[in-house]
Protein backbone atom coordinates (compact mmCIF):
# COMPACT_ATOMS: atom_id res chain seq x y z
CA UNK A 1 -39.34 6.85 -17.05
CA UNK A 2 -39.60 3.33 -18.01
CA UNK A 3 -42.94 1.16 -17.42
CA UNK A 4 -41.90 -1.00 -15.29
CA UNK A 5 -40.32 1.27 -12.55
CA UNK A 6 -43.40 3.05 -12.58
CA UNK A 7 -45.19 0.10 -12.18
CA UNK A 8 -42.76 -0.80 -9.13
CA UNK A 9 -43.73 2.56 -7.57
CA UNK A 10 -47.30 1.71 -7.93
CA UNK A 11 -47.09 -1.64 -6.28
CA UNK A 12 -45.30 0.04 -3.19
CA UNK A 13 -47.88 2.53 -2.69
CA UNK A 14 -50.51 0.07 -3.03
CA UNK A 15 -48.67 -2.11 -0.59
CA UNK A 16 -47.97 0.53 1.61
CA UNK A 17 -51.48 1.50 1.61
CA UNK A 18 -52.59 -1.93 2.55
CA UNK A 19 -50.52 -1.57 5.80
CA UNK A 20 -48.55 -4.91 4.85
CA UNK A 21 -45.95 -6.57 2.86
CA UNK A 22 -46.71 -8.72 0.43
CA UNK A 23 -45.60 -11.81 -0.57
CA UNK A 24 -42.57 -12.07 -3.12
CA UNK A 25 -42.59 -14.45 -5.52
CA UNK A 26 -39.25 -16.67 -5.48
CA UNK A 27 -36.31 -15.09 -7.03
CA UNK A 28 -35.52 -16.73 -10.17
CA UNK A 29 -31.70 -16.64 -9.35
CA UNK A 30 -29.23 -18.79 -7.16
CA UNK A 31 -26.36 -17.93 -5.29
CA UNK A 32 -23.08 -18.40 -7.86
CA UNK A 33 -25.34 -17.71 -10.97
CA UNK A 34 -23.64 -15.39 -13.23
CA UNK A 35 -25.48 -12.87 -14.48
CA UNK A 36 -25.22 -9.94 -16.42
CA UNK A 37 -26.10 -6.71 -15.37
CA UNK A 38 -28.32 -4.95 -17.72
CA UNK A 39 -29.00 -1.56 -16.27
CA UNK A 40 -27.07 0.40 -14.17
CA UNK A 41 -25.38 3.80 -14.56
CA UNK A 42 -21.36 2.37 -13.72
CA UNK A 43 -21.71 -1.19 -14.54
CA UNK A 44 -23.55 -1.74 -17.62
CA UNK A 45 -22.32 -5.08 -19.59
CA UNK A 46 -20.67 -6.30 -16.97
CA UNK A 47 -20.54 -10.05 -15.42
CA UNK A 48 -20.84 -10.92 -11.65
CA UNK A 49 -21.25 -13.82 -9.55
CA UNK A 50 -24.45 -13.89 -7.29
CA UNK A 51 -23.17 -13.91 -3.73
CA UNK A 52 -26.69 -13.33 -1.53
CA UNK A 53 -30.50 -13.43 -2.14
CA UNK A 54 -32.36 -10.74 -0.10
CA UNK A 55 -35.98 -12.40 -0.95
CA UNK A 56 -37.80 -9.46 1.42
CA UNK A 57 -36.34 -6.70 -0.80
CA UNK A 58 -36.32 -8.38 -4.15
CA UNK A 59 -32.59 -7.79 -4.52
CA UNK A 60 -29.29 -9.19 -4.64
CA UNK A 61 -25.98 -9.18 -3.86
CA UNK A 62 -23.53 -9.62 -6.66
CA UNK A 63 -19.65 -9.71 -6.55
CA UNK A 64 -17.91 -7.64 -9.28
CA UNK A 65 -14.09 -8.13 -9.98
CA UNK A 66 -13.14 -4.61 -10.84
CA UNK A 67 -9.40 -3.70 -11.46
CA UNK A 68 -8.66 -7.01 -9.55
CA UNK A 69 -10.35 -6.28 -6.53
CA UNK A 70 -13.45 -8.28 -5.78
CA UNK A 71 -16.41 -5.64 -4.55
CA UNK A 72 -20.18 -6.47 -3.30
CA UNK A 73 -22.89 -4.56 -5.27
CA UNK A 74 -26.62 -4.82 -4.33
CA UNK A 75 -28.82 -4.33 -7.35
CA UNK A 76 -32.52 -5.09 -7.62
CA UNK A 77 -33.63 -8.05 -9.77
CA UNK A 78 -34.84 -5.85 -12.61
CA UNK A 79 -30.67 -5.05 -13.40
CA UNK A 80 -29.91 -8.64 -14.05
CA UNK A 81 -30.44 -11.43 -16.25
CA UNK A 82 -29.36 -14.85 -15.72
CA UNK A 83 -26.10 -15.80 -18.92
């Protein structure tokens, strides 16, 4: 299991524990960045387009073009990297 989504998991229970959210730092992507998505068991390698922000869940909403048809994919933060 890698480091840091062990490290995620121990955040949440921490936060959980708490009783509260905590604050998110800003994401450090805009909507219509490309990015590249790094890790992810269908779409490895591939480009998207950012489409949304979801700041509460540190996620986002890309838009992949696959076999010509554009589809939304939400992917946390960690799958990405700005190109």
């Amino acid at each position: 299991v890698p480091v840091d989504a062990i490290q995620r998991v121990k955040n949440k229970e921490i936060e959980l524990r708490m009783g509260g959210a905590r604050k998110l730092p800003p994401l450090p992507f805009s909507v219509t960045d490309w990015v590249q998505i790094q890790e992810h068991l269908s779409f490895t390698g591939l480009m998207a387009q950012v489409m949304e922000l979801r700041q509460d869940k540190n996620r986002l909403v890309v838009e992949l073009d696959i076999f010509g048809q554009k589809v939304p994919v939400e992917l946390s933060i960690d799958q990405v990297r700005v190109v």
